[in-house]
C-alpha atoms as a PDB file:
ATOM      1  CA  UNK A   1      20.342  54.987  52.047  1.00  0.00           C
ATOM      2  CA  UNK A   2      18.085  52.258  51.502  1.00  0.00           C
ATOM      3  CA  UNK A   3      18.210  50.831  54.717  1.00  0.00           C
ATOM      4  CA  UNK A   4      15.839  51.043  57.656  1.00  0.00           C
ATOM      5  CA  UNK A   5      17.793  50.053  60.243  1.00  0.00           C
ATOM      6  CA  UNK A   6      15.861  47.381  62.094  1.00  0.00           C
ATOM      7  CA  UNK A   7      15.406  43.659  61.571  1.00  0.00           C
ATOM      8  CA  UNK A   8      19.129  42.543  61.271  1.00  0.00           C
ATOM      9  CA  UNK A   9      19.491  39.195  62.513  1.00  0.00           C
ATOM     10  CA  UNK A  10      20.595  39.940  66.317  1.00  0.00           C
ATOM     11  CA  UNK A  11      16.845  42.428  66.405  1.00  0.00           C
ATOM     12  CA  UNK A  12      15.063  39.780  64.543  1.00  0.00           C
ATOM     13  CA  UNK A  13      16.375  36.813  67.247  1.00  0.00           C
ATOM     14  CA  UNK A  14      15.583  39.328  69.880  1.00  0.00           C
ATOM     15  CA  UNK A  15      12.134  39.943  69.262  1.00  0.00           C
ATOM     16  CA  UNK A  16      11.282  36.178  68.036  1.00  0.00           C
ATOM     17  CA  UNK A  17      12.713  35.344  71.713  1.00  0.00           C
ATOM     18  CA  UNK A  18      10.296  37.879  73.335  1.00  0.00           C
ATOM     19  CA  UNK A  19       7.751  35.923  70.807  1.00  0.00           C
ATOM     20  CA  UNK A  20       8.396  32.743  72.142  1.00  0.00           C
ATOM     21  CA  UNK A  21       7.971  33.368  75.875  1.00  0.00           C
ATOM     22  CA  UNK A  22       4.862  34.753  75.078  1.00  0.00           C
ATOM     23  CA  UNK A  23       3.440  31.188  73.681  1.00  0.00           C
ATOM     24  CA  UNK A  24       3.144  33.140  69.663  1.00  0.00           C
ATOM     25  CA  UNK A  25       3.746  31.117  66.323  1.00  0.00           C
ATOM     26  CA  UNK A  26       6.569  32.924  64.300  1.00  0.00           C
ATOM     27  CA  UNK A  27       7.105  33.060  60.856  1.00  0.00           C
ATOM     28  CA  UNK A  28      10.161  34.623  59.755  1.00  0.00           C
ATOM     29  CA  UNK A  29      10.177  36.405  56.408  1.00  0.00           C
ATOM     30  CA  UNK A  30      13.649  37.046  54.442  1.00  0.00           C
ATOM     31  CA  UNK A  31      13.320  39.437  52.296  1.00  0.00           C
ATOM     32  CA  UNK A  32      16.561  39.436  51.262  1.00  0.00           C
ATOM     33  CA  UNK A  33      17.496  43.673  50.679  1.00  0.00           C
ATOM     34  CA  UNK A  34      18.720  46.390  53.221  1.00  0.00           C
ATOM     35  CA  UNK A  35      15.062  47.343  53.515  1.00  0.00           C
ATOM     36  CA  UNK A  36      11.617  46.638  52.429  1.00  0.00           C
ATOM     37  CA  UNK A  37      11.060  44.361  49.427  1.00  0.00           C
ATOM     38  CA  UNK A  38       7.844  44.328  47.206  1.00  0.00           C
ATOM     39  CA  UNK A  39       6.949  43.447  42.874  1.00  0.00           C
ATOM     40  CA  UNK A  40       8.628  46.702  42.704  1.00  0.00           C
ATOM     41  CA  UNK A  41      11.340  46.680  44.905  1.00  0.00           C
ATOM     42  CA  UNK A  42      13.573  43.536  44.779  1.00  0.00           C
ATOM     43  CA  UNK A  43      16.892  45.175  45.101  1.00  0.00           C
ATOM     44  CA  UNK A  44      19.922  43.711  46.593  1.00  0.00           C
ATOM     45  CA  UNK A  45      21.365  44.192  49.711  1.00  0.00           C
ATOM     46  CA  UNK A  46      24.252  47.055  49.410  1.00  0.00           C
ATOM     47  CA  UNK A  47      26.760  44.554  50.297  1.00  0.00           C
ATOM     48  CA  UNK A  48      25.729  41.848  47.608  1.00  0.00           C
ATOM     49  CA  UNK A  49      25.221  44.335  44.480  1.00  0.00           C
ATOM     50  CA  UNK A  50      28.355  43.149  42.930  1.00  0.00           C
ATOM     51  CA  UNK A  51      27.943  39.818  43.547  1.00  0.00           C
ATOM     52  CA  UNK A  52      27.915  37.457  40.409  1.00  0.00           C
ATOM     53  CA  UNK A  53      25.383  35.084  40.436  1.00  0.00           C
ATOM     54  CA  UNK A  54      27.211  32.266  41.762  1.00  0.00           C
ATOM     55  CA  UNK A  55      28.380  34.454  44.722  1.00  0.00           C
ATOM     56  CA  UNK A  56      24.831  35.483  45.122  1.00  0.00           C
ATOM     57  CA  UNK A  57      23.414  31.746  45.437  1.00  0.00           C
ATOM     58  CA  UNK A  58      26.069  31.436  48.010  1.00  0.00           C
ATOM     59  CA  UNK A  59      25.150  34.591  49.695  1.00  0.00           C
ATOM     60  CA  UNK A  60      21.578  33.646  50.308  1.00  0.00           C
ATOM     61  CA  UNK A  61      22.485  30.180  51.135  1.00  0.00           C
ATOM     62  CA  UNK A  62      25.011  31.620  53.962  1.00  0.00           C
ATOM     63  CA  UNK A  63      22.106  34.399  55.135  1.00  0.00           C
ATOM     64  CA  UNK A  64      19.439  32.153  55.578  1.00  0.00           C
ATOM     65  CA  UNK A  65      21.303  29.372  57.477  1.00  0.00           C
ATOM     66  CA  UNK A  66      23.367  32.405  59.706  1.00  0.00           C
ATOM     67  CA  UNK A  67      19.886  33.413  60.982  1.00  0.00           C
ATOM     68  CA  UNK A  68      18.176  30.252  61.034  1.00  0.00           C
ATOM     69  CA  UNK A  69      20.850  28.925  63.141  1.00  0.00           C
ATOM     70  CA  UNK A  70      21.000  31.777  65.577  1.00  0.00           C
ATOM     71  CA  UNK A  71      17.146  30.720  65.889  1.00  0.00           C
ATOM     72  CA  UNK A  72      18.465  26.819  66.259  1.00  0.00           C
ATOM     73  CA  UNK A  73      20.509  28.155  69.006  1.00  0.00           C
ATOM     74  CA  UNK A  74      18.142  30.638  71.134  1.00  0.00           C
ATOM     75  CA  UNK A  75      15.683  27.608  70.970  1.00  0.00           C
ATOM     76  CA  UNK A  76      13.092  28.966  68.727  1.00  0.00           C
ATOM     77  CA  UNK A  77      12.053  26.959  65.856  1.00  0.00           C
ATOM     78  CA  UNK A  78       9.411  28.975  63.145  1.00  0.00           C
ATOM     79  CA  UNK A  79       6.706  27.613  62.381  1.00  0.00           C
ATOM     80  CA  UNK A  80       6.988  29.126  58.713  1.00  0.00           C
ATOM     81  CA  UNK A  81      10.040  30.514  56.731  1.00  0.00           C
ATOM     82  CA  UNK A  82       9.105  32.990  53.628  1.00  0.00           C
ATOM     83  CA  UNK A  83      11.574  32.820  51.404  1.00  0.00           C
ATOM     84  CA  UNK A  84      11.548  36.747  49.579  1.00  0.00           C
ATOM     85  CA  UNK A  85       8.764  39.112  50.004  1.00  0.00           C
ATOM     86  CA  UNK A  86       6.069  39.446  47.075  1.00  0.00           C
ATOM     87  CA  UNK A  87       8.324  37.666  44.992  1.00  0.00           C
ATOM     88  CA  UNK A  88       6.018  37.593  41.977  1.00  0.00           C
ATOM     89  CA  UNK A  89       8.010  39.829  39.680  1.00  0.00           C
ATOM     90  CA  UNK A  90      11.151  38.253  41.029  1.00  0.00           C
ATOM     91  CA  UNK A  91      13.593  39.017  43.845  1.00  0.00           C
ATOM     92  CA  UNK A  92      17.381  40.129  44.225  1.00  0.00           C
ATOM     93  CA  UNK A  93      17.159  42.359  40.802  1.00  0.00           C
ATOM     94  CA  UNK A  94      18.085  42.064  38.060  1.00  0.00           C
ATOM     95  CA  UNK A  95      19.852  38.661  38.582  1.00  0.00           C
ATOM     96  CA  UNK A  96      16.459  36.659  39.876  1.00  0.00           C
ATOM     97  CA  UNK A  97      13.573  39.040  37.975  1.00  0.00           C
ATOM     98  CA  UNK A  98      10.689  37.617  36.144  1.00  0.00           C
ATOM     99  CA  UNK A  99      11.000  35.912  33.255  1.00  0.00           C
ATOM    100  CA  UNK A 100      14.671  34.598  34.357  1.00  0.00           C
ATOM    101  CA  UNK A 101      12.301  31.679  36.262  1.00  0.00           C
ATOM    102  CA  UNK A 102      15.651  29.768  36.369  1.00  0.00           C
ATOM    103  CA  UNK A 103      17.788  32.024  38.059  1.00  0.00           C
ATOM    104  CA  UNK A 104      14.477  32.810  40.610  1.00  0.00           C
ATOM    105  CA  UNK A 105      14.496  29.519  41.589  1.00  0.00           C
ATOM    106  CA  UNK A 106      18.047  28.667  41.980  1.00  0.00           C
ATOM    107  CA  UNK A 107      18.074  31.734  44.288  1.00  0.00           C
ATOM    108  CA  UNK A 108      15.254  30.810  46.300  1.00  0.00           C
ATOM    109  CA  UNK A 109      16.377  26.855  46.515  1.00  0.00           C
ATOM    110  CA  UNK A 110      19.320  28.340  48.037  1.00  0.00           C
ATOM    111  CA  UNK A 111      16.708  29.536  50.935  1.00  0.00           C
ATOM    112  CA  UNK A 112      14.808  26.554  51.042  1.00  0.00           C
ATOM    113  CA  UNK A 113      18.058  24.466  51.387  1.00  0.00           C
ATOM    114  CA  UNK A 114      19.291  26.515  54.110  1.00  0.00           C
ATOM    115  CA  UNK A 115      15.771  26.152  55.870  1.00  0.00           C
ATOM    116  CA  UNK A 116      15.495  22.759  55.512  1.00  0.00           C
ATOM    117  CA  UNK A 117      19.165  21.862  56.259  1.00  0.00           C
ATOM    118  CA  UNK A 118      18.952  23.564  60.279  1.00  0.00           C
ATOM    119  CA  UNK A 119      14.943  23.645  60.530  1.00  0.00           C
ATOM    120  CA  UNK A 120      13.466  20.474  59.013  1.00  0.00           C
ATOM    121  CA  UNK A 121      10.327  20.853  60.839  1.00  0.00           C
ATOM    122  CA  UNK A 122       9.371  24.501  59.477  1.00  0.00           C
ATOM    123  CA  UNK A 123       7.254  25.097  56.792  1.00  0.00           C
ATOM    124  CA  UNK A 124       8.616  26.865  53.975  1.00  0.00           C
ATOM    125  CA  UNK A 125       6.209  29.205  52.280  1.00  0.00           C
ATOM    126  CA  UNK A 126       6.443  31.145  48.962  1.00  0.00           C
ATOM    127  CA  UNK A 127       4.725  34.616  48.928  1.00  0.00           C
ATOM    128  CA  UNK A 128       3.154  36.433  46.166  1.00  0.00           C
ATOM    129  CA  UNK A 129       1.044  39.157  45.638  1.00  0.00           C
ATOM    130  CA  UNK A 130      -1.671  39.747  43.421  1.00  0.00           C
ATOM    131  CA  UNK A 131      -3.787  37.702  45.570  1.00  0.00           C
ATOM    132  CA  UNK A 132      -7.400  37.931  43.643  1.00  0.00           C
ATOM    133  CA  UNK A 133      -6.109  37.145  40.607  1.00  0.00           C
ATOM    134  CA  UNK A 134      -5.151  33.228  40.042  1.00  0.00           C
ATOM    135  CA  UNK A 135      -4.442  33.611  36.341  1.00  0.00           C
ATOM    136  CA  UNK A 136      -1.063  35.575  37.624  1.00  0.00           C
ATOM    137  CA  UNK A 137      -0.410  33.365  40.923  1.00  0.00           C
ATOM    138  CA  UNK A 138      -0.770  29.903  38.814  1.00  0.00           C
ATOM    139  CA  UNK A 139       0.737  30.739  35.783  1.00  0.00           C
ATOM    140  CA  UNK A 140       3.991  31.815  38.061  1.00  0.00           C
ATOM    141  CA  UNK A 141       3.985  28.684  40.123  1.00  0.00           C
ATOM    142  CA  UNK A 142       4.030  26.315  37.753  1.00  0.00           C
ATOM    143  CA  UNK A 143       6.527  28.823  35.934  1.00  0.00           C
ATOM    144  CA  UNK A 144       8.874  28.278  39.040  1.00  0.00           C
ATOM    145  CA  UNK A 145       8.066  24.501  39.645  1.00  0.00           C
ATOM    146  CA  UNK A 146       8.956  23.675  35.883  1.00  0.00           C
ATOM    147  CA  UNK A 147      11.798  25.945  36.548  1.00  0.00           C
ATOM    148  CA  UNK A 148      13.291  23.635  39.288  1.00  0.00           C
ATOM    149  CA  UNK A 149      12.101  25.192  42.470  1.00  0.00           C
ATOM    150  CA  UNK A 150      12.310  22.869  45.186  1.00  0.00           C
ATOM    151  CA  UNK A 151       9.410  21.651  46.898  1.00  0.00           C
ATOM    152  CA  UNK A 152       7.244  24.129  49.507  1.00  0.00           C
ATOM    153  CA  UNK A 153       4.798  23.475  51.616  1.00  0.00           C
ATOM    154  CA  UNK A 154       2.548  26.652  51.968  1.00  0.00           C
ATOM    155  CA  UNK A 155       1.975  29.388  49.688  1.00  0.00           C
ATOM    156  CA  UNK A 156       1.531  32.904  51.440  1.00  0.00           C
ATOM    157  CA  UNK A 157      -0.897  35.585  49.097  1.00  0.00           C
ATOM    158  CA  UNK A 158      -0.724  39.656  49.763  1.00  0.00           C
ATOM    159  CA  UNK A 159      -4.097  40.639  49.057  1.00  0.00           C
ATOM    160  CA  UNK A 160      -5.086  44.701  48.873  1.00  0.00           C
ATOM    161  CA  UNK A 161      -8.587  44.618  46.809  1.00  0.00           C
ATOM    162  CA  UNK A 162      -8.036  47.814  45.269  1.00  0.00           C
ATOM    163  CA  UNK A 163      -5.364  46.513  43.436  1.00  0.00           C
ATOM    164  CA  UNK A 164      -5.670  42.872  43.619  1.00  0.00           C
ATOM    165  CA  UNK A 165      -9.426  42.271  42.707  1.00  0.00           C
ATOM    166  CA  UNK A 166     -12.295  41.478  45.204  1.00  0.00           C
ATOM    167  CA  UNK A 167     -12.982  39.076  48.402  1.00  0.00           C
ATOM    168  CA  UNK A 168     -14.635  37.075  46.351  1.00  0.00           C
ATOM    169  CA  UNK A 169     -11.683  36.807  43.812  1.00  0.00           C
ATOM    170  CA  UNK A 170      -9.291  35.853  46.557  1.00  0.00           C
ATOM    171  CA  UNK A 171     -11.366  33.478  47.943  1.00  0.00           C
ATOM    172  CA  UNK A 172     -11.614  31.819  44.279  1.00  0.00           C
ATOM    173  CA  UNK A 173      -7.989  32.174  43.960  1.00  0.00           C
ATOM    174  CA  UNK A 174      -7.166  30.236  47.226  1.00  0.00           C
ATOM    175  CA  UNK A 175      -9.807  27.342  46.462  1.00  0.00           C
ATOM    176  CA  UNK A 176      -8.494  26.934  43.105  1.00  0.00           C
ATOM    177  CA  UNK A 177      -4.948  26.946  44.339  1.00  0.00           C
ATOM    178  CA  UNK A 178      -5.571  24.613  47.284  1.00  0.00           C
ATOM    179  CA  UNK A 179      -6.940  22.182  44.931  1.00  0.00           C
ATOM    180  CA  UNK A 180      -4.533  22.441  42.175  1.00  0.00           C
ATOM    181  CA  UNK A 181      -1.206  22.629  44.303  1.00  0.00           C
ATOM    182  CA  UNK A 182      -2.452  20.579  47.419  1.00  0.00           C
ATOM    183  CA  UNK A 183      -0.819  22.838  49.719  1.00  0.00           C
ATOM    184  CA  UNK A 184      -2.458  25.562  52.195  1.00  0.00           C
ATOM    185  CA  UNK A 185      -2.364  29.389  51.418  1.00  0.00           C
ATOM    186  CA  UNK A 186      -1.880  31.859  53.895  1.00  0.00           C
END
């Protein structure tokens, strides 16, 4: 069983509640799989595994906007939405994995649609890792953006130096990516 248990959606409103009261910024992260999703684990929730891929769009459309409008109704509005987890190598496999940039991006518009549809004022982030090393965030961005990804407006970097390079490295890779993409990385 690949599930952990925790974070369904009536947990996750619980706890952002609890947030709330207490005066905290939320972001709320989807990463879209029964439990924890990284580059090398993207895999589908059990339920959606024999999905085709039209049925998947729809099924991360109809996620995203079923929690983000349990959030609508408690009240609480995020101040960021993260559509997948470390999404660099793709997310949902095999339908949305790297090099099917396409497919990625149709499945993550479906998030970003949802978001913007029932939270208009939340910033939608993107989050990748490999955060010291720009010449695999950039490449993948514009990758994505020629690929038809809607528009975001932050983009959210996992940084670990002994596999991602150094501070100094991440600190070149935000600059550069602030400047080309005129957005703010997290």
């Amino acid at each position: 069983d690949r599930g952990s248990g925790h974070c369904s959606k009536d947990e996750t409103i619980a706890f952002a509640k609890k947030l709330h009261k207490m005066g905290f910024r939320l972001m709320i992260d989807f990463h879209y799989s029964d439990s924890w999703a990284d580059p090398n684990k993207q895999y589908k929730p059990k339920a959606w595994e024999n999905l085709n891929f039209t049925d998947l769009k729809k099924a991360v459309y109809d996620h995203t906007y079923d929690v983000s409008a349990a959030m609508k109704k408690e009240n609480i509005t995020p101040e960021w939405v993260q559509i997948g987890n470390e999404i660099r190598s793709g997310m949902l496999f095999p339908d949305g994995a790297v090099p099917q940039y396409r497919q990625l991006a149709a499945l993550v518009n479906e998030g970003i649609r949802a978001v913007r549809e029932l939270l208009p004022e939340t910033k939608v982030m993107i989050h990748l890792d490999q955060g010291g090393r720009y010449n695999c965030i950039m490449p993948w961005l514009d990758s994505m953006f020629n690929a038809g990804m809607l528009p975001i407006d932050a983009i959210g970097l996992s940084f670990y130096s002994f596999w991602h390079g150094t501070f100094m490295d991440l600190k070149d890779t935000m600059s550069r990516l602030i400047k080309l993409y005129n957005l703010p990385v997290y």
